[in-house]
N, C-alpha and C. Protein backbone atom coordinates (compact mmCIF):
# COMPACT_ATOMS: atom_id res chain seq x y z
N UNK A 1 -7.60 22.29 31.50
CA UNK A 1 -7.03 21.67 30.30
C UNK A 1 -8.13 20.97 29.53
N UNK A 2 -8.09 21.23 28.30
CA UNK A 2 -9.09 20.48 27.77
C UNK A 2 -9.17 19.09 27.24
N UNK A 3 -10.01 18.39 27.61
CA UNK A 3 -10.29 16.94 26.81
C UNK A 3 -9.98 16.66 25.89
N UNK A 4 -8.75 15.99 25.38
CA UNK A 4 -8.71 15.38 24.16
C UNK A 4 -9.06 13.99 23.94
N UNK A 5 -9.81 13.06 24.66
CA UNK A 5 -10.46 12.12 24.64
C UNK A 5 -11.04 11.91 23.61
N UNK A 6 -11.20 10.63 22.82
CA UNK A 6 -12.06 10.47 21.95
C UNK A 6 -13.90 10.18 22.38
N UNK A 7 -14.90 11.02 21.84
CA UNK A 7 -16.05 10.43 22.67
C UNK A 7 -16.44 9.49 22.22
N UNK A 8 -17.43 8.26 22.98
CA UNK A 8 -18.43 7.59 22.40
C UNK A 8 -19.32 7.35 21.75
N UNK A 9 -19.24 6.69 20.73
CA UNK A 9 -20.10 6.74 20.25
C UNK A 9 -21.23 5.65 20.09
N UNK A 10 -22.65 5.94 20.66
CA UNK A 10 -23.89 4.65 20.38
C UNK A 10 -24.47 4.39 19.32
N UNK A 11 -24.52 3.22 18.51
CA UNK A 11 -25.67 2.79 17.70
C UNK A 11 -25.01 1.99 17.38
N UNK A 12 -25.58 1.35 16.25
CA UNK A 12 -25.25 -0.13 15.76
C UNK A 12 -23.95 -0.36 15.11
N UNK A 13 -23.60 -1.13 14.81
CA UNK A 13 -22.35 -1.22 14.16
C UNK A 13 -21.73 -0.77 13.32
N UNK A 14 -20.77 -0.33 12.73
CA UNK A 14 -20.39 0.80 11.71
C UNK A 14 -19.67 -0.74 10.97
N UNK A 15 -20.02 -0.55 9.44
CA UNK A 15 -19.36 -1.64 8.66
C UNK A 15 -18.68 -0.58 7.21
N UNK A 16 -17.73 -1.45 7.57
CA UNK A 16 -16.47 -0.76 7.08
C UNK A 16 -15.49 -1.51 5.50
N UNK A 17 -15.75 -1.27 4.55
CA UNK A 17 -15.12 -2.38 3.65
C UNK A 17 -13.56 -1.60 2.86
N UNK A 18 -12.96 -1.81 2.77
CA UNK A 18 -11.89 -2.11 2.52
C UNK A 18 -11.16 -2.32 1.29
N UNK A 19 -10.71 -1.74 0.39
CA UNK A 19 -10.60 -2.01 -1.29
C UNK A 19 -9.92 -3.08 -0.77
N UNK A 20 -9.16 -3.41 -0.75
CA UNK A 20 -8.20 -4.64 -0.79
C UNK A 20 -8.56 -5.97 -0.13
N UNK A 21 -7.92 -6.77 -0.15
CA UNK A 21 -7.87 -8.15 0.54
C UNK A 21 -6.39 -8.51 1.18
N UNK A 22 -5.88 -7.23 1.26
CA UNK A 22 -4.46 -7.75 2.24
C UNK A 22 -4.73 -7.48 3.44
N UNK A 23 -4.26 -8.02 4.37
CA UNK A 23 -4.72 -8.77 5.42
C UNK A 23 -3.90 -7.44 6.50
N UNK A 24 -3.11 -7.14 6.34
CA UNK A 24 -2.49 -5.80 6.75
C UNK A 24 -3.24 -4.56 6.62
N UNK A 25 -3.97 -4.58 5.47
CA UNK A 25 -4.95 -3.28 4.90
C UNK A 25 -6.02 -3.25 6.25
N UNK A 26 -6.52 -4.47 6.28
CA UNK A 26 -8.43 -5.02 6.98
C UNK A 26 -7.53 -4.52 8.58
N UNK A 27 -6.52 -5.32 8.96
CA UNK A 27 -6.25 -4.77 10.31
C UNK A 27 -6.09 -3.48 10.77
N UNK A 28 -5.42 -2.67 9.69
CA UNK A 28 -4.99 -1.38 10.38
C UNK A 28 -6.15 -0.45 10.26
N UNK A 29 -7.03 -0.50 8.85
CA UNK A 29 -8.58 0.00 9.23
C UNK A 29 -9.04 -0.12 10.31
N UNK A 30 -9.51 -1.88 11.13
CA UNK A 30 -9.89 -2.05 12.08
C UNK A 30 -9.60 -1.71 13.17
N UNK A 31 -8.27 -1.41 13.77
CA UNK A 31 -7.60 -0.96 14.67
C UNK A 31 -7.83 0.96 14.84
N UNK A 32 -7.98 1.26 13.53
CA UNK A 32 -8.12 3.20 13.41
C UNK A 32 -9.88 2.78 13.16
N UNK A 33 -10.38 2.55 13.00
CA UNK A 33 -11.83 2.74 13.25
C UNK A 33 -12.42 2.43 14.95
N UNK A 34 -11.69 1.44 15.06
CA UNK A 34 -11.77 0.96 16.65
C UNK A 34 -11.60 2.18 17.34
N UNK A 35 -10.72 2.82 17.41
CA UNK A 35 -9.86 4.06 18.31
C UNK A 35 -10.87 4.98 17.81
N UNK A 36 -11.53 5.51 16.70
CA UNK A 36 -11.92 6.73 16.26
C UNK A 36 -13.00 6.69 16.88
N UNK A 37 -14.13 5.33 16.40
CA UNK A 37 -15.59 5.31 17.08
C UNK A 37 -15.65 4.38 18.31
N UNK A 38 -15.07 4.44 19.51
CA UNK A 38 -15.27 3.84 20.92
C UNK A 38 -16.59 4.08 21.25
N UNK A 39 -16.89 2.74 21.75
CA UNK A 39 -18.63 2.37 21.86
C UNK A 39 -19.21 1.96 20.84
N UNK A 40 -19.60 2.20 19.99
CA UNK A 40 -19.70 0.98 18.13
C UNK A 40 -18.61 0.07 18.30
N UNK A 41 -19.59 -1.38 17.67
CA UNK A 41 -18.89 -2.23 17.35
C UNK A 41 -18.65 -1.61 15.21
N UNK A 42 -17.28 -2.34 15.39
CA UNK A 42 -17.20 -2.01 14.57
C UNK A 42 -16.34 -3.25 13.50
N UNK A 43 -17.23 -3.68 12.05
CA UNK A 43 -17.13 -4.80 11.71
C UNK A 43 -15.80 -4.32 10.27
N UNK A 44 -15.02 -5.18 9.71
CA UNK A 44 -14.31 -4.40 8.80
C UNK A 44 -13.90 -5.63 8.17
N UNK A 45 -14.22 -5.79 7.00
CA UNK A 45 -14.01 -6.49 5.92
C UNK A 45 -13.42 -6.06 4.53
N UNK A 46 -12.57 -7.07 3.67
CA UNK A 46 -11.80 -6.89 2.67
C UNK A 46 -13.08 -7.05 1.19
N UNK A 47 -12.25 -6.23 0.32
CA UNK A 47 -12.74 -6.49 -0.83
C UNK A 47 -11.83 -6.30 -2.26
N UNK A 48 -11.89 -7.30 -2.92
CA UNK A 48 -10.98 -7.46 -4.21
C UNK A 48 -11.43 -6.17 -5.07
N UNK A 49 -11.47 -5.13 -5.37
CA UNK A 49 -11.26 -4.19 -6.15
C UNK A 49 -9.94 -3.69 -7.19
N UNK A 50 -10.68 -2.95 -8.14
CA UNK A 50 -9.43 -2.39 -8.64
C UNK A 50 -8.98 -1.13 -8.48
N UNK A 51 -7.79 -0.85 -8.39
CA UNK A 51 -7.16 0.54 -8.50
C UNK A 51 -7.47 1.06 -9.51
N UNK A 52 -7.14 0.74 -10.35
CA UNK A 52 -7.10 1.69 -11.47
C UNK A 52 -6.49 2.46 -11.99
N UNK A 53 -5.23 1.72 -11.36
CA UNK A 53 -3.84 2.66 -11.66
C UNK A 53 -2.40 1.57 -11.49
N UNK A 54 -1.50 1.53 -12.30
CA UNK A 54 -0.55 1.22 -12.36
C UNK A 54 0.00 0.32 -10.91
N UNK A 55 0.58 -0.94 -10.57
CA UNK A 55 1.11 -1.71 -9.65
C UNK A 55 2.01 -0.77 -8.70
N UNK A 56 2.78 -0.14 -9.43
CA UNK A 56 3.71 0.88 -8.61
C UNK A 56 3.15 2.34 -8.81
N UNK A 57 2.36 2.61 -8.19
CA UNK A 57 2.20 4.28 -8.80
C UNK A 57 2.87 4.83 -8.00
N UNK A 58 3.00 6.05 -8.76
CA UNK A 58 3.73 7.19 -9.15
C UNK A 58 3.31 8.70 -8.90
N UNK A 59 3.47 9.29 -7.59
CA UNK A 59 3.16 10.50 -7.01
C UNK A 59 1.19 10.66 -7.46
N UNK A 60 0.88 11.36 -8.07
CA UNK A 60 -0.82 11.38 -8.32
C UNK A 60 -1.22 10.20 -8.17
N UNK A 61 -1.10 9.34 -9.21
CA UNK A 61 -1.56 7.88 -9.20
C UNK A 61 -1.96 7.44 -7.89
N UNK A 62 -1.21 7.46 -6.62
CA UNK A 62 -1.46 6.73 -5.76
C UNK A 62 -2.35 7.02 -5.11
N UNK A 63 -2.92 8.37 -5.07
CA UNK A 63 -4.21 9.19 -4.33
C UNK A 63 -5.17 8.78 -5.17
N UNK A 64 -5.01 8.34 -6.54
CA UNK A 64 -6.09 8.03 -7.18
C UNK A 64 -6.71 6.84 -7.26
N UNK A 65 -5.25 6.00 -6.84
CA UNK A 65 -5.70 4.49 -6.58
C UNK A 65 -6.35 4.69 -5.48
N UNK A 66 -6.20 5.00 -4.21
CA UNK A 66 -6.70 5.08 -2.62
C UNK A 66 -7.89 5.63 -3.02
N UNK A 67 -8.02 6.72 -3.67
CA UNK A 67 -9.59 7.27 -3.76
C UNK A 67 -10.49 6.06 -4.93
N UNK A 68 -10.06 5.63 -5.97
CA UNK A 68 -11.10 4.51 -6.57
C UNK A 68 -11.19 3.60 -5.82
N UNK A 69 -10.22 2.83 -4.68
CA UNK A 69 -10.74 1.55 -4.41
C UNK A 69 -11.72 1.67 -3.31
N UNK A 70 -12.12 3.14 -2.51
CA UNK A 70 -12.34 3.43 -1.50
C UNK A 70 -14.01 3.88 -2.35
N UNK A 71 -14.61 4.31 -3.02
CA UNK A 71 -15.41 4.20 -4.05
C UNK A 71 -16.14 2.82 -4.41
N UNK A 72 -14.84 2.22 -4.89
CA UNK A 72 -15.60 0.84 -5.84
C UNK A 72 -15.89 -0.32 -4.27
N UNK A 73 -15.38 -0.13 -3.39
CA UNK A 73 -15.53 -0.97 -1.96
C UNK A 73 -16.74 -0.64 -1.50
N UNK A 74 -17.20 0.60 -1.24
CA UNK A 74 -18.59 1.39 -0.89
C UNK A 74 -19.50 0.87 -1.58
N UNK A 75 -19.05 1.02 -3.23
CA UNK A 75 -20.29 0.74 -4.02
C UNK A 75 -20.87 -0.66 -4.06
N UNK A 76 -19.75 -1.47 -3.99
CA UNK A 76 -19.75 -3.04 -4.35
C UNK A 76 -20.23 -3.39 -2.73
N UNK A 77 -19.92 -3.13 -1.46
CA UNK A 77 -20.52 -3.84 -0.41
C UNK A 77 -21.93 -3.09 0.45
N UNK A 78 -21.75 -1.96 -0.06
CA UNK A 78 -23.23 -1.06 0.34
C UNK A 78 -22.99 -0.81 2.38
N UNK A 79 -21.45 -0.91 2.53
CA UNK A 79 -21.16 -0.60 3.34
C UNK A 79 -20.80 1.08 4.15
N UNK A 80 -21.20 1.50 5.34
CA UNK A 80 -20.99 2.41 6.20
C UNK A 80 -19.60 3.36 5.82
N UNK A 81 -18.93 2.58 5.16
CA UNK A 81 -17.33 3.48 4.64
C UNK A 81 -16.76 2.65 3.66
N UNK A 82 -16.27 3.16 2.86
CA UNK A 82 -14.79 2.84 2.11
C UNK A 82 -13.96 3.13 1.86
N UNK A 83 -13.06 2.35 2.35
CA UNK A 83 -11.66 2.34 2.59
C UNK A 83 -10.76 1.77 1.20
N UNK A 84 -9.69 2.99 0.74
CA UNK A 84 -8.65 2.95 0.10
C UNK A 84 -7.48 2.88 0.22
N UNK A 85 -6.77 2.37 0.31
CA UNK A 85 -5.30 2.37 1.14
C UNK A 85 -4.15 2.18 -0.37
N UNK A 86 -3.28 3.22 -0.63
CA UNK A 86 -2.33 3.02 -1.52
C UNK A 86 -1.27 3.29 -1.04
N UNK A 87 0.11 2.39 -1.49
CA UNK A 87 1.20 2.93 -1.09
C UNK A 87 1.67 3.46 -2.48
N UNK A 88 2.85 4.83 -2.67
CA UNK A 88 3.61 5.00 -3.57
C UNK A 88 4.66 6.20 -3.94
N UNK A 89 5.30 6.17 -4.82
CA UNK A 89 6.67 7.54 -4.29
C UNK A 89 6.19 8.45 -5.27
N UNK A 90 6.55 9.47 -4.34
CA UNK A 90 6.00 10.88 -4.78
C UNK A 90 7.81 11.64 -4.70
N UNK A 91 7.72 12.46 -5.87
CA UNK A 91 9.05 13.27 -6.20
C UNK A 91 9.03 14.37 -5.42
N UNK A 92 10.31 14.10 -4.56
CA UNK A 92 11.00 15.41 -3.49
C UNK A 92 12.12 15.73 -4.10
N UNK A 93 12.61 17.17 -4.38
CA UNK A 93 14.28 17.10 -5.06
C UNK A 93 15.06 17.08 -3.98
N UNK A 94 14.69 17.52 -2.61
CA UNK A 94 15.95 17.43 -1.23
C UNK A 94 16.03 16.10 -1.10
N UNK A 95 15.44 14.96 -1.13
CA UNK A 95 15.52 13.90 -0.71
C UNK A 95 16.55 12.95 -1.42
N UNK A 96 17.27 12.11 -0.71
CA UNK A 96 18.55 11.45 -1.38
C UNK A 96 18.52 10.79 -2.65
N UNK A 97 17.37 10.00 -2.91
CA UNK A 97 16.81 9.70 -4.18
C UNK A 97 16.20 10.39 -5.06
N UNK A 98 15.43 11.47 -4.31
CA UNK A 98 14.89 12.14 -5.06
C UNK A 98 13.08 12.01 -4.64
N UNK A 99 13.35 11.12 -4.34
CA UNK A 99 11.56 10.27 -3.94
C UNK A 99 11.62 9.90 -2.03
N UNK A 100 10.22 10.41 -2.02
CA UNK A 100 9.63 9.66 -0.25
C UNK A 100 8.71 8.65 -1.28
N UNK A 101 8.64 7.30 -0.02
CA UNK A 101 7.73 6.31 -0.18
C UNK A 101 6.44 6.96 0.72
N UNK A 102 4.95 6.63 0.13
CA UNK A 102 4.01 7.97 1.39
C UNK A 102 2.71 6.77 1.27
N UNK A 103 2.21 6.55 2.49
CA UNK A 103 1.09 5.27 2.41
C UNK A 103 -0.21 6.71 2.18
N UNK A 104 -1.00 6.32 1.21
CA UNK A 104 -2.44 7.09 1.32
C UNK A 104 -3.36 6.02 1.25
N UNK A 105 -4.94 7.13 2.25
CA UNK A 105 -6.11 6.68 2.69
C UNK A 105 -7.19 7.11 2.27
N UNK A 106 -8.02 7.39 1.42
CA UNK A 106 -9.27 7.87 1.26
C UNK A 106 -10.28 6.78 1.85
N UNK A 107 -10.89 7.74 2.03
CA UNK A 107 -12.21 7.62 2.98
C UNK A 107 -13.63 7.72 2.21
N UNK A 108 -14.59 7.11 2.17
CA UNK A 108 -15.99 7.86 1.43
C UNK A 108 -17.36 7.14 2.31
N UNK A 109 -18.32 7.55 2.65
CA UNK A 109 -18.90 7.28 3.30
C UNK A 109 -20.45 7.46 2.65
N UNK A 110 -21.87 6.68 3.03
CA UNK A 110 -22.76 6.63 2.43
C UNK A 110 -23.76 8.03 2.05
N UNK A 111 -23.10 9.13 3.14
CA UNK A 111 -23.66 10.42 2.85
C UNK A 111 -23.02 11.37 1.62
N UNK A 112 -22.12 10.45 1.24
CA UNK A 112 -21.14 11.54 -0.20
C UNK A 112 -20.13 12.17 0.51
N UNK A 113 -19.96 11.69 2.21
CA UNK A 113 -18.66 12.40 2.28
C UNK A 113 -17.03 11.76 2.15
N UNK A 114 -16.67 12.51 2.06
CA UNK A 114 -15.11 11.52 0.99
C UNK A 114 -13.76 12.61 2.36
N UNK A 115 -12.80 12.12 2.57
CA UNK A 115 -11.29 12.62 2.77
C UNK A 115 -10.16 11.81 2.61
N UNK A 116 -9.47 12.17 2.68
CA UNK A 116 -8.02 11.89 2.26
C UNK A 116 -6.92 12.04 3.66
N UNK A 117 -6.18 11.23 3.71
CA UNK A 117 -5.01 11.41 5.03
C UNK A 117 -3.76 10.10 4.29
N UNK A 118 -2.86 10.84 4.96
CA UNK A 118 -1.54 10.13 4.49
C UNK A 118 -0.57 10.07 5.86
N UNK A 119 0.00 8.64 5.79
CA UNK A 119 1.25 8.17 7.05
C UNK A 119 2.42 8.71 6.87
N UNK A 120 3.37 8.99 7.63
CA UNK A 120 4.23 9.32 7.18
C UNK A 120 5.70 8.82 6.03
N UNK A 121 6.52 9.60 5.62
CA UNK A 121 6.81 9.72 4.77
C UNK A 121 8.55 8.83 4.66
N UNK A 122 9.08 7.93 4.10
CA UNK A 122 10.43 7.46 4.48
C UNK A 122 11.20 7.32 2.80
N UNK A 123 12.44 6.77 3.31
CA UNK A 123 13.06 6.89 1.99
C UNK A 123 13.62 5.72 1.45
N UNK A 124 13.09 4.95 0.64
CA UNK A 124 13.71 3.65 0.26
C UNK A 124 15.51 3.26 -0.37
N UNK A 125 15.59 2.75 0.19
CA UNK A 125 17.15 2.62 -0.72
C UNK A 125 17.36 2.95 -2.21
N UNK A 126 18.32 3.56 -2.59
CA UNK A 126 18.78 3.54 -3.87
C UNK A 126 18.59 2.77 -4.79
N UNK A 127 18.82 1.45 -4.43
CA UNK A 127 19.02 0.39 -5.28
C UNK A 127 17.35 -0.18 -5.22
N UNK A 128 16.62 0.20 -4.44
CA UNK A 128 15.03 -0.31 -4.87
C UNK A 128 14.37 0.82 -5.55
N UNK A 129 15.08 2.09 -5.65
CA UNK A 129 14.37 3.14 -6.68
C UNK A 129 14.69 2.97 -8.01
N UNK A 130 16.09 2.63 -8.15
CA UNK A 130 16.55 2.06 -9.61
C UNK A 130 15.84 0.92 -10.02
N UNK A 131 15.62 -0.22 -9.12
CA UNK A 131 14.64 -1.16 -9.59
C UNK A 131 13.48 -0.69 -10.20
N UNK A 132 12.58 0.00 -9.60
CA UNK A 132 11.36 0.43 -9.55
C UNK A 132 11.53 1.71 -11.47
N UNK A 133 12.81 2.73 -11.11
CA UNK A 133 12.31 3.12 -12.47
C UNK A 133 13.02 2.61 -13.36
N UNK A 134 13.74 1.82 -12.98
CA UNK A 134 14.95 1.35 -14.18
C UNK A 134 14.30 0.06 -15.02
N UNK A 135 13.84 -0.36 -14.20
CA UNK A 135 13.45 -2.05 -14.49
C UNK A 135 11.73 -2.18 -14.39
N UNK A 136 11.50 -1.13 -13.85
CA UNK A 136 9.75 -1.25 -14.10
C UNK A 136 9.11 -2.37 -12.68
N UNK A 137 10.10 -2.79 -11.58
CA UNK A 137 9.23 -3.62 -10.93
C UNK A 137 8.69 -2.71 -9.75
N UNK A 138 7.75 -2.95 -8.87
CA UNK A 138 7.55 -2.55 -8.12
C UNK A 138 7.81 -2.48 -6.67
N UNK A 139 7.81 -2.12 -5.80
CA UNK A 139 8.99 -1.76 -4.71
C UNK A 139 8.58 -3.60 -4.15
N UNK A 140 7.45 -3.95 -3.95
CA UNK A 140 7.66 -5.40 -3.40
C UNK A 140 8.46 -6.37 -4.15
N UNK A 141 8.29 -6.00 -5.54
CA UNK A 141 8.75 -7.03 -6.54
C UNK A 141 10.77 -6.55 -6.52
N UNK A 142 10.81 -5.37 -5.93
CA UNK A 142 12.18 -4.73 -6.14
C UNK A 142 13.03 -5.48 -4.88
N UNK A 143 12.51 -5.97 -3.66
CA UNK A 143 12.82 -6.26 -2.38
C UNK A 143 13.09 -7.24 -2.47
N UNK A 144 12.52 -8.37 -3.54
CA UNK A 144 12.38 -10.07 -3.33
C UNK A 144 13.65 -9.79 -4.28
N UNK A 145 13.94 -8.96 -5.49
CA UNK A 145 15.20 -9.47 -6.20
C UNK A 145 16.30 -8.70 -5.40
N UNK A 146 16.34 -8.05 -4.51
CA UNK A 146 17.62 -7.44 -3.70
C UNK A 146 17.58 -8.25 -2.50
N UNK A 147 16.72 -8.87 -1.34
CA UNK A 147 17.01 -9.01 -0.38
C UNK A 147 16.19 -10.67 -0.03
N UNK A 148 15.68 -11.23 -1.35
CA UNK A 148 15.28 -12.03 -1.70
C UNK A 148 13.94 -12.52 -0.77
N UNK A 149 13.31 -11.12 -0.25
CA UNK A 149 12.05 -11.42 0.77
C UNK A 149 11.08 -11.86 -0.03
N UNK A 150 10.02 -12.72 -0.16
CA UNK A 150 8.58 -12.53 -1.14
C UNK A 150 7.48 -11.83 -0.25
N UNK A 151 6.49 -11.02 -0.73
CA UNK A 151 5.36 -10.64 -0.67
C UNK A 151 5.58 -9.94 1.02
N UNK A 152 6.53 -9.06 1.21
CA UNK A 152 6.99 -8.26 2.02
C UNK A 152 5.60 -7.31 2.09
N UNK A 153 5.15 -7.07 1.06
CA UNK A 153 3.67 -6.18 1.67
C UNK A 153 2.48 -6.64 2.18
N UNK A 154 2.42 -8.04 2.18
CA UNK A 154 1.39 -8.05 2.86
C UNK A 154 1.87 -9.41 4.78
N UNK A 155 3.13 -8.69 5.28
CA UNK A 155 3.71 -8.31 6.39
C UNK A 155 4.01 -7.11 6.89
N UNK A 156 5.47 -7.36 7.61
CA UNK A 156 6.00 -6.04 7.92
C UNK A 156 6.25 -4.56 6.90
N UNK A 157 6.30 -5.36 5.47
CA UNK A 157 6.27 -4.17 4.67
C UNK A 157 7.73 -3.82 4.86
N UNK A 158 8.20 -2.63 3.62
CA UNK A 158 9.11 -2.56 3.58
C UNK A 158 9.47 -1.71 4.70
N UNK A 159 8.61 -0.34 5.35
CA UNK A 159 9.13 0.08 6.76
C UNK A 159 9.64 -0.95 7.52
N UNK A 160 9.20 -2.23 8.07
CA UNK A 160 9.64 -2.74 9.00
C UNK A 160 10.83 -3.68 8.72
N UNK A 161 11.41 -3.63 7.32
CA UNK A 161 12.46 -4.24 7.20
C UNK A 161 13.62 -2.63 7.32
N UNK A 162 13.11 -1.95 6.31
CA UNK A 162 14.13 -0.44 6.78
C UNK A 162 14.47 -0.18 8.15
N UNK A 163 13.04 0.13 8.77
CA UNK A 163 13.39 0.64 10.37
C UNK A 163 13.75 -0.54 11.13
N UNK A 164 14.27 -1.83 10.84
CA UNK A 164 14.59 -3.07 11.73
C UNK A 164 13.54 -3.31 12.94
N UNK A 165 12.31 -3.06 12.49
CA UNK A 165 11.14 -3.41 13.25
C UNK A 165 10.66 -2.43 13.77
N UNK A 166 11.22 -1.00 13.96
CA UNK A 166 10.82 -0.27 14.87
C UNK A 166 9.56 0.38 14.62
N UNK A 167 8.95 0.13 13.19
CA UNK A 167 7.40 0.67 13.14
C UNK A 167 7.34 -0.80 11.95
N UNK A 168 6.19 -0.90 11.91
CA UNK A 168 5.46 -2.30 11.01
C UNK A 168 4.17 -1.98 9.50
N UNK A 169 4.29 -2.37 8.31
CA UNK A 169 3.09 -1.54 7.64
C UNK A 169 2.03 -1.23 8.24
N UNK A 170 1.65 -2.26 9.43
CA UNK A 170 0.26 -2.06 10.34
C UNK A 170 0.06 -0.83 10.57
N UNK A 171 1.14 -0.67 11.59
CA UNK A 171 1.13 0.42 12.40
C UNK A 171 1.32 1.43 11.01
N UNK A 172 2.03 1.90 10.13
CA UNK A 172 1.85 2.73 9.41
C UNK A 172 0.45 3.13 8.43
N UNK A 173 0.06 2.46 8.41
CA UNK A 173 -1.07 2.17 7.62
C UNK A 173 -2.53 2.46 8.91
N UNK A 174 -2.02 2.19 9.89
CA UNK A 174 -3.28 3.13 10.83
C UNK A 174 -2.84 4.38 11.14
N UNK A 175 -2.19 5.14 10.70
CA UNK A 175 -1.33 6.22 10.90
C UNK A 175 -2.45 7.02 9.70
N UNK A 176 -2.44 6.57 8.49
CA UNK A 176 -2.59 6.65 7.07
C UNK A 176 -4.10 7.24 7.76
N UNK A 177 -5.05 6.10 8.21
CA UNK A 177 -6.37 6.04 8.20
C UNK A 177 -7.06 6.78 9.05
N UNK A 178 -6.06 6.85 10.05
CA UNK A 178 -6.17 7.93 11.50
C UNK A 178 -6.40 9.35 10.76
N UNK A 179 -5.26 9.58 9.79
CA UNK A 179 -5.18 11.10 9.42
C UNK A 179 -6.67 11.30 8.31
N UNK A 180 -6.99 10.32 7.80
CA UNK A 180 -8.02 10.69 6.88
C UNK A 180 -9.85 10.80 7.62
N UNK A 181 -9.38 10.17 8.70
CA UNK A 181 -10.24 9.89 9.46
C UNK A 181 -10.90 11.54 10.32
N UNK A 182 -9.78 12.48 10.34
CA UNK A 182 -9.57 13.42 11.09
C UNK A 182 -11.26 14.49 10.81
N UNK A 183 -11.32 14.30 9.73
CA UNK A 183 -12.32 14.64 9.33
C UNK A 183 -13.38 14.36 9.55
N UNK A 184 -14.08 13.31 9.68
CA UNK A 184 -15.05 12.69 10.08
C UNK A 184 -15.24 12.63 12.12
N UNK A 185 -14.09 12.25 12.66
CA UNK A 185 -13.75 13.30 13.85
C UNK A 185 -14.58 14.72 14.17
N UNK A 186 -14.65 15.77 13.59
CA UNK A 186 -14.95 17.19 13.63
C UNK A 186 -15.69 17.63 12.38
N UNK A 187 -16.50 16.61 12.23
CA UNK A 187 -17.73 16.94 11.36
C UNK A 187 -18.13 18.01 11.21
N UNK A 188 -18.68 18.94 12.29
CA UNK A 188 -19.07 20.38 12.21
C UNK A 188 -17.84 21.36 11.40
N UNK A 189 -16.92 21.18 11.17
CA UNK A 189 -15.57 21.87 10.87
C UNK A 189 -15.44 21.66 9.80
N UNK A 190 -16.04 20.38 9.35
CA UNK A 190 -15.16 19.85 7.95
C UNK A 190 -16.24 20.03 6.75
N UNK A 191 -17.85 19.84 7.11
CA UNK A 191 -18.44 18.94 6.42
C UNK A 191 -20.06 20.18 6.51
N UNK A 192 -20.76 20.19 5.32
CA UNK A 192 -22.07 20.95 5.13
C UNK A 192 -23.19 20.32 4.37
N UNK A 193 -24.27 20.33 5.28
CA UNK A 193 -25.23 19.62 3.97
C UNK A 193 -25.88 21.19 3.11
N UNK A 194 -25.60 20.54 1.72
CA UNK A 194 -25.80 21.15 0.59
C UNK A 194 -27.78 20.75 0.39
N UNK A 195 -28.32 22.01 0.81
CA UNK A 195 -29.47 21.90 0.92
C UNK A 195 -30.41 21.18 -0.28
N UNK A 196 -29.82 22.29 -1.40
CA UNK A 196 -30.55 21.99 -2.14
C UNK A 196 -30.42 21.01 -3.04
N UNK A 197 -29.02 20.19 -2.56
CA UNK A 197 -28.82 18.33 -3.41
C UNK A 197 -29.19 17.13 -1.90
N UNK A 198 -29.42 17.41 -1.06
CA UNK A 198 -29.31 17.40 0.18
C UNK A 198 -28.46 16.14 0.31
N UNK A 199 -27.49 16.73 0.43
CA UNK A 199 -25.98 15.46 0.40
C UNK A 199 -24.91 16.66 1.12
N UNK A 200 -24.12 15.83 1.71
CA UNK A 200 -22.87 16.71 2.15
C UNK A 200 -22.41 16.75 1.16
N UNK A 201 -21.40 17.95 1.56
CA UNK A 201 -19.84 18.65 1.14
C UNK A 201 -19.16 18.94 1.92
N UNK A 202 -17.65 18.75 1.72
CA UNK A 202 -16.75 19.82 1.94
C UNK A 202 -16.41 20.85 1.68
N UNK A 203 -14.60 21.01 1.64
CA UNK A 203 -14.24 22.37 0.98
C UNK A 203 -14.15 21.93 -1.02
N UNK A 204 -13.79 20.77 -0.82
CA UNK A 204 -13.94 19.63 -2.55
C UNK A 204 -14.81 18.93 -2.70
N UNK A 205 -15.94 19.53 -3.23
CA UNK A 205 -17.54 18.50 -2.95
C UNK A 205 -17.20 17.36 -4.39
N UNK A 206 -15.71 17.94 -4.93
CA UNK A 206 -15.28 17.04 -6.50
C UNK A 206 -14.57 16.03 -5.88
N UNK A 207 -14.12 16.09 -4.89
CA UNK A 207 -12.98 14.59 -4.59
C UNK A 207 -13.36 13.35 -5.51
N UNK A 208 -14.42 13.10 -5.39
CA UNK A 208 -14.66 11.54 -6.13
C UNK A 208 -15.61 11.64 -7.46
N UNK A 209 -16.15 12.75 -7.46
CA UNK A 209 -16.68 12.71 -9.08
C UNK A 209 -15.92 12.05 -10.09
């Protein structure tokens, strides 16, 4: 049977920054970088960036927020990775609303390599999707006027009030970072240095242009 072990890895510390400053964001990085590179210490810090996209985005938007803040975090701390983390609803027509809520992760790292991974996918109540397109607030801002929670995202998040604890934004949000991470995992599979810019690529050497 073969090893699915994660291997070790030696050298100095891998520093890791973080578009955001929610305190949920910095942990669940830290926790999926921990698991990915065993043996590196591994340091992970927040940073105030901008998205660059709308408070609530809206299916594209949110890959685009996760991919700029994961960019402007790299650029601004001259750190080993950057980390993007967006939450936002993307249009399903089977789904009861019509919309999944979907956490995304971009990834970019100091060699030009960039990926993308997303947590899984749930369905917010009715009455916080009408908030959100009816009224323009955003799903945190939609929660405090229905269930009168404040600043539910940077806790359990709205999964852990839906699922009555049984998963937490943490845990979803290393779910997010795990999958984007997958890549960097199986380097040989994913990733080519482009000789003659001598920088990696992928199969989208455009992700972040």
């Amino acid at each position: 049977m073969e090893d699915s072990t994660v291997p070790e890895r030696r050298g100095p510390p891998l520093r890791v920054a973080v578009g955001s400053t929610n305190p949920v964001k910095i942990r669940a990085a830290e926790r999926a970088f921990s698991r990915a590179f065993q043996g590196l210490g591994v340091v992970v810090f927040g940073m105030d960036v901008e998205s660059g996209v709308p408070p609530q985005p809206i299916g594209e938007e949110t890959i685009r927020g996760a991919m700029n803040r994961a960019a402007r975090a790299l650029e601004a701390s001259g750190a080993d990775f950057g980390v993007g983390i967006e939450a936002g609803l993307f249009h399903f027509p089977n789904a009861l609303t019509g919309y999944l809520e979907l956490q995304w992760c971009a990834l970019r790292d100091r060699a030009g390599r960039a990926s993308l991974g997303c947590g899984p996918g749930f369905e917010q109540p009715p009455a916080i999707i009408e908030e959100v397109l009816e009224k323009g607030r955003d799903v945190e801002g939609a929660i405090d006027a229905i269930f009168g929670i404040k600043g539910i995202g940077r806790g359990e998040g709205a999964i852990g009030l839906l699922s009555k604890g049984l998963m937490d934004r943490e845990e979803l949000t290393e779910s997010a970072v795990l999958m984007a991470l997958i890549p960097f995992l199986n380097e040989g599979l994913y990733f080519k240095k482009d000789r003659s810019e001598g920088r990696f690529v992928g199969t989208r050497p455009s992700l972040y242009r």
